[in-house]
C-alpha atoms as a PDB file:
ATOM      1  CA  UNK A   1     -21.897   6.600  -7.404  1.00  0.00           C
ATOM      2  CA  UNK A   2     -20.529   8.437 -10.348  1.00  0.00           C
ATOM      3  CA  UNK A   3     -18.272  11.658  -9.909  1.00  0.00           C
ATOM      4  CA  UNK A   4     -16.826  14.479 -12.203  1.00  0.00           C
ATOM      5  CA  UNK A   5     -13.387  14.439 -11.786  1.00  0.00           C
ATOM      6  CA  UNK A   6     -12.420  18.330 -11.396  1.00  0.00           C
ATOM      7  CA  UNK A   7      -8.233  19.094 -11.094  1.00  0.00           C
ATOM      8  CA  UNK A   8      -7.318  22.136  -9.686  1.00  0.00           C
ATOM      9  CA  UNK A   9      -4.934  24.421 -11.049  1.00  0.00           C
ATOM     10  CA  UNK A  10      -2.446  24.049  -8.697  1.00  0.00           C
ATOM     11  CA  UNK A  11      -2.555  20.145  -9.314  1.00  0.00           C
ATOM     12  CA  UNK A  12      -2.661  20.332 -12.847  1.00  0.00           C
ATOM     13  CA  UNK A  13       0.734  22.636 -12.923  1.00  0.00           C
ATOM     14  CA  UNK A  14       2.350  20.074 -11.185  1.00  0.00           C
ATOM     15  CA  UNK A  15       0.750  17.579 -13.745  1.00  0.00           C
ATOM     16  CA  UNK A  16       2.796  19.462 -16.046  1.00  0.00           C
ATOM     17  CA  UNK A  17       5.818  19.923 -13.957  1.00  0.00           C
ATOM     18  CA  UNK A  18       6.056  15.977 -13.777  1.00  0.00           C
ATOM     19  CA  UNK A  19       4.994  15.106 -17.486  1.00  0.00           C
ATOM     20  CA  UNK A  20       8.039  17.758 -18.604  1.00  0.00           C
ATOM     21  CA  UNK A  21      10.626  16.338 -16.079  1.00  0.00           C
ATOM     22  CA  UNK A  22       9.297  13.027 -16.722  1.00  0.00           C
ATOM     23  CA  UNK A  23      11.911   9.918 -17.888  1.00  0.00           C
ATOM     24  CA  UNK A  24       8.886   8.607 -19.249  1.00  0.00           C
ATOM     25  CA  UNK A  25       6.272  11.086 -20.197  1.00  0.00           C
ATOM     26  CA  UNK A  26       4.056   8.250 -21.583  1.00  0.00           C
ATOM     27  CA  UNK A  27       3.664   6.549 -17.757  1.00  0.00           C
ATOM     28  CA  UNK A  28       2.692   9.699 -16.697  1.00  0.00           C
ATOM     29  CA  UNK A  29      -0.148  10.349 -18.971  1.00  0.00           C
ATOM     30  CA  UNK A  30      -1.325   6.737 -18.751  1.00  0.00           C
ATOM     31  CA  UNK A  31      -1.456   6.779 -14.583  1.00  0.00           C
ATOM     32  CA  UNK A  32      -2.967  10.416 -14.768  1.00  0.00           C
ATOM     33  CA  UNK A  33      -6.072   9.059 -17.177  1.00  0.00           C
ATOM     34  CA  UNK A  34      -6.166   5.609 -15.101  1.00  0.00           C
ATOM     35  CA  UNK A  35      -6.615   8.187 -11.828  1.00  0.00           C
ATOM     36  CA  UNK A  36      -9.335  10.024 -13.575  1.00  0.00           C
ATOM     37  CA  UNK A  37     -11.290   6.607 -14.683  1.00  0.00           C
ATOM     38  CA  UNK A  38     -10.636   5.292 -10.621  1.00  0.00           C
ATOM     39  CA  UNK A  39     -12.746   8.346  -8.942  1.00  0.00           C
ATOM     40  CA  UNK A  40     -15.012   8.571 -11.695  1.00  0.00           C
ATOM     41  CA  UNK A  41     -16.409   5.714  -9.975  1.00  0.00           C
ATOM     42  CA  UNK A  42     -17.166   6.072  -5.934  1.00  0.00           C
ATOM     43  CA  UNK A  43     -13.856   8.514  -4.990  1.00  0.00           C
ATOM     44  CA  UNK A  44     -15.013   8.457  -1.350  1.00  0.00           C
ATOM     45  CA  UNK A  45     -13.838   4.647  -1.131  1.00  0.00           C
ATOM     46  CA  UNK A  46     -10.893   5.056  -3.647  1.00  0.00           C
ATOM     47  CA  UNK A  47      -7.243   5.072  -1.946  1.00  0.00           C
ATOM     48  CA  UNK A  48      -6.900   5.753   1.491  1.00  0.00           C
ATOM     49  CA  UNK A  49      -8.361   8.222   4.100  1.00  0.00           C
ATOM     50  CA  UNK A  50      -6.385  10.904   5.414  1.00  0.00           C
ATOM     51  CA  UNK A  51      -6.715  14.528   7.674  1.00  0.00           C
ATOM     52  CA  UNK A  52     -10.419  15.800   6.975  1.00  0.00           C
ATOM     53  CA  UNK A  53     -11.943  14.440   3.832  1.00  0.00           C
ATOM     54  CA  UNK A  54      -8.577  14.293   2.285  1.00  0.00           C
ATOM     55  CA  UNK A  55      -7.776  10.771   0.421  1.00  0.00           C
ATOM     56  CA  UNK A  56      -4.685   9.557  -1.010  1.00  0.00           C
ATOM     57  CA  UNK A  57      -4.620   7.450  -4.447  1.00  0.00           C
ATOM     58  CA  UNK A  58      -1.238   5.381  -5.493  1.00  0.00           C
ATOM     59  CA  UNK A  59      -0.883   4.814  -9.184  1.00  0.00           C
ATOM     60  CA  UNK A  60       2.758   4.737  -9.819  1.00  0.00           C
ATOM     61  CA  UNK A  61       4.317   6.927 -10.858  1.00  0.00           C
ATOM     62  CA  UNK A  62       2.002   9.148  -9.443  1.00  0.00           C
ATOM     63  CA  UNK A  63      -0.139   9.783  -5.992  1.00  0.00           C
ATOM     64  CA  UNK A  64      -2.604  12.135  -5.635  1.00  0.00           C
ATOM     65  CA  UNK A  65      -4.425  13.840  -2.731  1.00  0.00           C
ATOM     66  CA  UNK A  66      -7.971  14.505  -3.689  1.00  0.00           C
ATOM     67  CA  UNK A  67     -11.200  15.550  -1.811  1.00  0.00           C
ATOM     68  CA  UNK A  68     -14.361  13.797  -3.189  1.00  0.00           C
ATOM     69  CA  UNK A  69     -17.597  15.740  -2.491  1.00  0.00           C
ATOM     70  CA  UNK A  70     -20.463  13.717  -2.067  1.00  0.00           C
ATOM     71  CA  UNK A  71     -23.526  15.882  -2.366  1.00  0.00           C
ATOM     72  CA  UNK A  72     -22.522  16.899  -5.303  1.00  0.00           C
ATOM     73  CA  UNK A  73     -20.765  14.187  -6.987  1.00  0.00           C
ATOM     74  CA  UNK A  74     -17.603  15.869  -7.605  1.00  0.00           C
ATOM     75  CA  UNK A  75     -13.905  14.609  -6.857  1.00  0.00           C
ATOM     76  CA  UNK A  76     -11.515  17.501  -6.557  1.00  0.00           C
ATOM     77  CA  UNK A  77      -7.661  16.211  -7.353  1.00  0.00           C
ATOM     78  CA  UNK A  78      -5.601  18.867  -5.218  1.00  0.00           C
ATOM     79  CA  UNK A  79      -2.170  17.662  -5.496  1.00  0.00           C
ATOM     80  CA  UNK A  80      -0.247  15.368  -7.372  1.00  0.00           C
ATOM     81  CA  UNK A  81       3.469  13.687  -6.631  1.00  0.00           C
ATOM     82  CA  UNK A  82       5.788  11.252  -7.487  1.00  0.00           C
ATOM     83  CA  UNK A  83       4.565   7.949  -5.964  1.00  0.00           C
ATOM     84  CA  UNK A  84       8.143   6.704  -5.477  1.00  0.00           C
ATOM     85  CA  UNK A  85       8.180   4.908  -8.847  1.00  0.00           C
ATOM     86  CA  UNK A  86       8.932   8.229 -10.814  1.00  0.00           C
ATOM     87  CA  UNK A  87       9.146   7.576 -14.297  1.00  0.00           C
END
Protein backbone atom coordinates (compact mmCIF):
# COMPACT_ATOMS: atom_id res chain seq x y z
CA UNK A 1 0.00 0.00 0.00
CA UNK A 2 1.27 3.38 -0.92
CA UNK A 3 1.13 6.41 1.63
CA UNK A 4 1.69 10.28 1.52
CA UNK A 5 4.14 11.00 3.86
CA UNK A 6 2.70 14.23 5.79
CA UNK A 7 5.34 15.87 8.71
CA UNK A 8 3.89 17.88 11.15
CA UNK A 9 5.06 21.10 12.15
CA UNK A 10 6.18 20.30 15.31
CA UNK A 11 8.36 17.41 13.71
CA UNK A 12 9.61 19.35 11.02
CA UNK A 13 11.01 22.21 13.61
CA UNK A 14 12.86 19.70 15.18
CA UNK A 15 13.97 18.54 11.61
CA UNK A 16 15.47 21.82 11.59
CA UNK A 17 16.67 21.97 15.09
CA UNK A 18 18.82 18.75 14.29
CA UNK A 19 19.96 19.64 10.61
CA UNK A 20 21.34 23.22 12.30
CA UNK A 21 23.01 21.51 15.35
CA UNK A 22 23.98 18.78 13.18
CA UNK A 23 28.03 17.59 12.99
CA UNK A 24 26.98 16.37 9.81
CA UNK A 25 24.10 18.13 8.22
CA UNK A 26 24.46 15.92 5.08
CA UNK A 27 23.50 12.47 7.28
CA UNK A 28 20.71 14.20 8.37
CA UNK A 29 19.14 15.10 5.14
CA UNK A 30 20.03 11.72 3.63
CA UNK A 31 18.23 9.58 6.72
CA UNK A 32 15.29 12.20 6.68
CA UNK A 33 14.62 11.46 2.64
CA UNK A 34 15.49 7.57 3.22
CA UNK A 35 12.50 7.86 6.13
CA UNK A 36 10.20 9.48 3.70
CA UNK A 37 10.94 6.72 0.77
CA UNK A 38 10.47 3.76 3.88
CA UNK A 39 6.62 4.78 4.73
CA UNK A 40 5.91 5.74 1.37
CA UNK A 41 5.64 2.14 1.06
CA UNK A 42 3.25 0.15 3.77
CA UNK A 43 4.10 2.58 7.12
CA UNK A 44 1.79 0.34 9.17
CA UNK A 45 4.56 -2.53 9.00
CA UNK A 46 7.59 -0.08 8.95
CA UNK A 47 9.65 0.09 12.40
CA UNK A 48 8.17 -1.02 15.40
CA UNK A 49 4.73 -0.77 17.18
CA UNK A 50 4.31 1.29 20.08
CA UNK A 51 1.27 2.98 22.59
CA UNK A 52 -1.90 3.33 20.21
CA UNK A 53 -1.08 3.40 16.55
CA UNK A 54 2.16 5.03 17.34
CA UNK A 55 5.34 3.35 15.44
CA UNK A 56 8.88 3.97 15.85
CA UNK A 57 11.41 4.04 12.71
CA UNK A 58 15.45 3.85 13.36
CA UNK A 59 17.50 5.38 10.61
CA UNK A 60 20.55 6.67 12.27
CA UNK A 61 21.01 9.42 13.00
CA UNK A 62 17.54 9.84 13.31
CA UNK A 63 14.21 7.99 14.83
CA UNK A 64 10.98 9.02 14.28
CA UNK A 65 7.56 8.40 15.87
CA UNK A 66 4.92 8.43 13.23
CA UNK A 67 1.19 7.41 13.02
CA UNK A 68 0.26 5.80 9.62
CA UNK A 69 -3.46 6.11 8.77
CA UNK A 70 -4.75 3.44 6.84
CA UNK A 71 -8.06 4.49 5.39
CA UNK A 72 -6.65 7.10 4.03
CA UNK A 73 -3.24 6.26 3.06
CA UNK A 74 -1.47 8.83 4.92
CA UNK A 75 1.67 8.47 7.34
CA UNK A 76 1.86 11.33 9.77
CA UNK A 77 5.75 11.78 11.10
CA UNK A 78 5.07 13.42 14.66
CA UNK A 79 8.40 13.55 16.15
CA UNK A 80 11.79 13.19 15.25
CA UNK A 81 15.17 12.50 17.55
CA UNK A 82 18.52 11.62 17.61
CA UNK A 83 18.69 7.81 17.14
CA UNK A 84 21.84 7.56 19.29
CA UNK A 85 24.16 7.84 16.26
CA UNK A 86 23.80 11.75 16.13
CA UNK A 87 25.71 13.07 13.44
Amino acid sequence: MTFIVNWTRAALRELLDLWTTATDPDAVDVAATRIEVTLATDAHLQGESRENDVRILFDPPLVVLFVPDIDVGIVYIVSVDWSGDAA
